[in-house]
N, C-alpha and C. Protein backbone atom coordinates (compact mmCIF):
# COMPACT_ATOMS: atom_id res chain seq x y z
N UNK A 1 0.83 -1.18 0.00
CA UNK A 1 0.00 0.00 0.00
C UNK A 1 0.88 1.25 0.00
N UNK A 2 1.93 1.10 0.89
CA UNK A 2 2.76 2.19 0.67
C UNK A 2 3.78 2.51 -0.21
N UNK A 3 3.59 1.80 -1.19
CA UNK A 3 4.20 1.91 -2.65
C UNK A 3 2.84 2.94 -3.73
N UNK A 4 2.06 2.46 -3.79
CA UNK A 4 0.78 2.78 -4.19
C UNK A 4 1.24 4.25 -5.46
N UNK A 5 1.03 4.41 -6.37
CA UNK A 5 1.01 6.03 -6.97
C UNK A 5 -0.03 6.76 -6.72
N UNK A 6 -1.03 6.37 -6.12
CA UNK A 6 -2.84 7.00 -6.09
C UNK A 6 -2.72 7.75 -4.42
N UNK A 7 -3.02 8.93 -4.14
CA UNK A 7 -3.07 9.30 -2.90
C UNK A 7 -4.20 8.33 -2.13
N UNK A 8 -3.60 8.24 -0.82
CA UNK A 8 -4.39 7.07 0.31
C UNK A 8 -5.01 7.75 1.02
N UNK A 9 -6.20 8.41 1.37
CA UNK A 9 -6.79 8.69 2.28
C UNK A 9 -7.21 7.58 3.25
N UNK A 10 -7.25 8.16 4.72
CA UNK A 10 -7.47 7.50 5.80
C UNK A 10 -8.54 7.76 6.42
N UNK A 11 -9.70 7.37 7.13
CA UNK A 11 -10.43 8.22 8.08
C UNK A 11 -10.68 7.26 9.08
N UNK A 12 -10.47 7.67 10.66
CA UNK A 12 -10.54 6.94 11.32
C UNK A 12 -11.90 7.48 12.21
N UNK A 13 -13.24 6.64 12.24
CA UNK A 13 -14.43 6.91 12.93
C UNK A 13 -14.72 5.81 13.99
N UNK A 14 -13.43 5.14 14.86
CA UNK A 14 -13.73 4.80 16.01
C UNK A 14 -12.78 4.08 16.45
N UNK A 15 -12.36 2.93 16.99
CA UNK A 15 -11.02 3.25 17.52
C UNK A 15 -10.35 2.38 16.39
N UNK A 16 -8.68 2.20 16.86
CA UNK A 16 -7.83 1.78 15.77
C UNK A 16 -6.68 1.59 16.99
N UNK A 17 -6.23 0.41 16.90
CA UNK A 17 -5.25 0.02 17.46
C UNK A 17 -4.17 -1.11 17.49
N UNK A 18 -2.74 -1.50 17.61
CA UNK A 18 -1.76 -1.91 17.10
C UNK A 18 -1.67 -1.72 15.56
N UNK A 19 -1.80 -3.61 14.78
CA UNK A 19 -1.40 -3.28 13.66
C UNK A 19 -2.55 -2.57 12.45
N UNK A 20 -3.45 -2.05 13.39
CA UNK A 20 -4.49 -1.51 12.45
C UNK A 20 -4.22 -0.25 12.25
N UNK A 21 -3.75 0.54 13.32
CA UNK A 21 -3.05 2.08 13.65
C UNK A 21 -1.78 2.15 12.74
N UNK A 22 -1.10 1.04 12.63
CA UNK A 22 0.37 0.92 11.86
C UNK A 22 -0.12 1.71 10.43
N UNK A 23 -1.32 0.21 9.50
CA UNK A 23 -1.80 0.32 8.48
C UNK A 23 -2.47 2.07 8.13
N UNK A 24 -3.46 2.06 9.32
CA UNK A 24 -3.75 3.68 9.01
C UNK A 24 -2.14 4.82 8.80
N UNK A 25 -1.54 4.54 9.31
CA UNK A 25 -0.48 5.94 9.10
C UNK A 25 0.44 5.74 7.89
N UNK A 26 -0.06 4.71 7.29
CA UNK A 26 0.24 4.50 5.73
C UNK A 26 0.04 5.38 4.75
N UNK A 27 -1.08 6.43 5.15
CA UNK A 27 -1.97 6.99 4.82
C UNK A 27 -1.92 8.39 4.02
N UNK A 28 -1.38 8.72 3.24
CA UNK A 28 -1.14 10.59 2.71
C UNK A 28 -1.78 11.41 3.21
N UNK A 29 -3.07 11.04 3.77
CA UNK A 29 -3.90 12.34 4.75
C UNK A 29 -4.94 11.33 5.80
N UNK A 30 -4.95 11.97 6.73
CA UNK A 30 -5.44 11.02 7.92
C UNK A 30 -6.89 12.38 8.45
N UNK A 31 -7.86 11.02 8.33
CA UNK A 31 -8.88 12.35 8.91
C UNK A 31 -9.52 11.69 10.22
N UNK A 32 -10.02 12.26 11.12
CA UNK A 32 -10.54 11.43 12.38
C UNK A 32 -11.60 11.96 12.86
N UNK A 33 -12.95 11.46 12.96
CA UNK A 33 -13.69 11.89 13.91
C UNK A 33 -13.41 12.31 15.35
N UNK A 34 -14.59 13.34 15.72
CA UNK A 34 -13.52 14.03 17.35
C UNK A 34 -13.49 13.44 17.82
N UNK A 35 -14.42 12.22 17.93
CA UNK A 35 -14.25 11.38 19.08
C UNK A 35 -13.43 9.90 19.08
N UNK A 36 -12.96 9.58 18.02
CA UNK A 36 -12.33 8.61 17.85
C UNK A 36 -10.57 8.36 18.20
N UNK A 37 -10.23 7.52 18.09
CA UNK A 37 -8.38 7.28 18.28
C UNK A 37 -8.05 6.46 17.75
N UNK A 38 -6.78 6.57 17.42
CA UNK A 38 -5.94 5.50 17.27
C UNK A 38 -4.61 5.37 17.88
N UNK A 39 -3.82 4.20 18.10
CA UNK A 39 -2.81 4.07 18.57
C UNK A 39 -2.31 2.07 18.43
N UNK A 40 -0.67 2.50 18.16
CA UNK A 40 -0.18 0.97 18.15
C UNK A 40 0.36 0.70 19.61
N UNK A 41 -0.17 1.12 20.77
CA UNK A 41 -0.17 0.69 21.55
C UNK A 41 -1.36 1.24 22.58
N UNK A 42 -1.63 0.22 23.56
CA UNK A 42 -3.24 0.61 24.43
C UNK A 42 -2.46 1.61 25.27
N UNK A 43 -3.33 2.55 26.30
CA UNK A 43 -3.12 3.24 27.26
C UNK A 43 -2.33 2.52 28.14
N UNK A 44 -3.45 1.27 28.48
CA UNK A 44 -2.58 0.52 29.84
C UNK A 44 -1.08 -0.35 29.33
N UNK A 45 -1.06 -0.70 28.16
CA UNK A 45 0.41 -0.66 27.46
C UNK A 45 1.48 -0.12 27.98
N UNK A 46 1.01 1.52 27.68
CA UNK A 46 1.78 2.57 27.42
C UNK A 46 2.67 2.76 28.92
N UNK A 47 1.66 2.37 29.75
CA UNK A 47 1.28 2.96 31.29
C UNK A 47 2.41 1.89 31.90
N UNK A 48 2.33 0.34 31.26
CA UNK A 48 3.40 -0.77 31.68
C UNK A 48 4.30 -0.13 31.55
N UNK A 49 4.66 0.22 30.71
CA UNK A 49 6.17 0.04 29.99
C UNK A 49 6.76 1.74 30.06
N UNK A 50 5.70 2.56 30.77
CA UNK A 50 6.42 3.85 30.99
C UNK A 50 6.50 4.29 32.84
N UNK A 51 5.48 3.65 33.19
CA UNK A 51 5.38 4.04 34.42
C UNK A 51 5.61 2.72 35.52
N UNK A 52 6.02 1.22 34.63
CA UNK A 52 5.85 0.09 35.26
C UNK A 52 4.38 0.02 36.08
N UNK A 53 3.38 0.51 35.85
CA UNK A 53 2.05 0.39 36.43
C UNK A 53 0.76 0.24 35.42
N UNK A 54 0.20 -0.42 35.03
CA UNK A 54 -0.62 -0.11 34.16
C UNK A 54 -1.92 0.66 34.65
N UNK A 55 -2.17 0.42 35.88
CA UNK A 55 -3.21 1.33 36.88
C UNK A 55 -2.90 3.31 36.58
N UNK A 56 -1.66 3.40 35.86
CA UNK A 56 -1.97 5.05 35.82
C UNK A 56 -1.88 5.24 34.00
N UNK A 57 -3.02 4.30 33.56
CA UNK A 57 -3.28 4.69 32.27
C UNK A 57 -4.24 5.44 31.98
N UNK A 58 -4.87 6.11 32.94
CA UNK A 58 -5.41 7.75 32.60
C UNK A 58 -4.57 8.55 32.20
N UNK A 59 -2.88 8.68 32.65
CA UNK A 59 -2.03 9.61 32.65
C UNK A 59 -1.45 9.19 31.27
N UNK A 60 -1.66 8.45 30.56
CA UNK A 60 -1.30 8.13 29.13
C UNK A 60 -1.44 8.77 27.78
N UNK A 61 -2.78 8.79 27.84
CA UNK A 61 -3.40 9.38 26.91
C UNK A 61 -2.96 10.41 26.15
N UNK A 62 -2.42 11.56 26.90
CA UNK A 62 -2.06 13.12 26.65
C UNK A 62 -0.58 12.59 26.18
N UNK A 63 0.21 11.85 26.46
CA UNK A 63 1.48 11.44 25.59
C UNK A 63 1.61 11.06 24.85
N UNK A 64 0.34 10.04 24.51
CA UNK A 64 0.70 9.12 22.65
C UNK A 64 -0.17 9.90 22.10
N UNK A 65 -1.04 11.47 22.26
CA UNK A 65 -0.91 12.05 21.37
C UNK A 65 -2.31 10.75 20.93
N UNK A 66 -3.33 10.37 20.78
CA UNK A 66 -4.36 9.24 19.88
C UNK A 66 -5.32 9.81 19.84
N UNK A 67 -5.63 11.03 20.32
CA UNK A 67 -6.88 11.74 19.51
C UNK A 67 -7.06 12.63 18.66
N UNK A 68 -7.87 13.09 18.20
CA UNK A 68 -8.41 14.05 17.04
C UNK A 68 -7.85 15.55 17.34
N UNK A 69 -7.37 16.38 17.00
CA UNK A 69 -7.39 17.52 17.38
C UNK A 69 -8.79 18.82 17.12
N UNK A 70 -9.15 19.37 18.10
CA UNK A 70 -10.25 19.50 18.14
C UNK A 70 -10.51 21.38 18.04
């Protein structure tokens, strides 16, 4: 797909995550509903492997950056 000559539009209208998030950023223009996300990794993921806790994956969110800008 990412060879492709045809521009790829993306739109993401609900969630999207690991290798589905990969596939979306394949994408030449990415559009997202406000309320939707994506990400190749979950909150509580993020939360293991940054904070060794997955219990402070509220505090995640605002770092991987997985929502719409509004």
């Amino acid at each position: 797909m990412a060879e492709l000559p045809t521009p790829i539009v993306c739109c993401v209208i609900g969630e999207g995550e690991s290798g589905g998030a990969l596939a979306i950023g394949v994408g030449d223009r990415l559009l997202m509903m406000e309320n939707a996300w994506y990400s190749v990794i979950s909150p509580e993921g993020c939360a293991s492997i940054l904070y060794r806790d997955a219990a402070k994956a509220p505090e995640a969110p605002p770092l991987l950056k997985i929502t719409a800008r509004t």
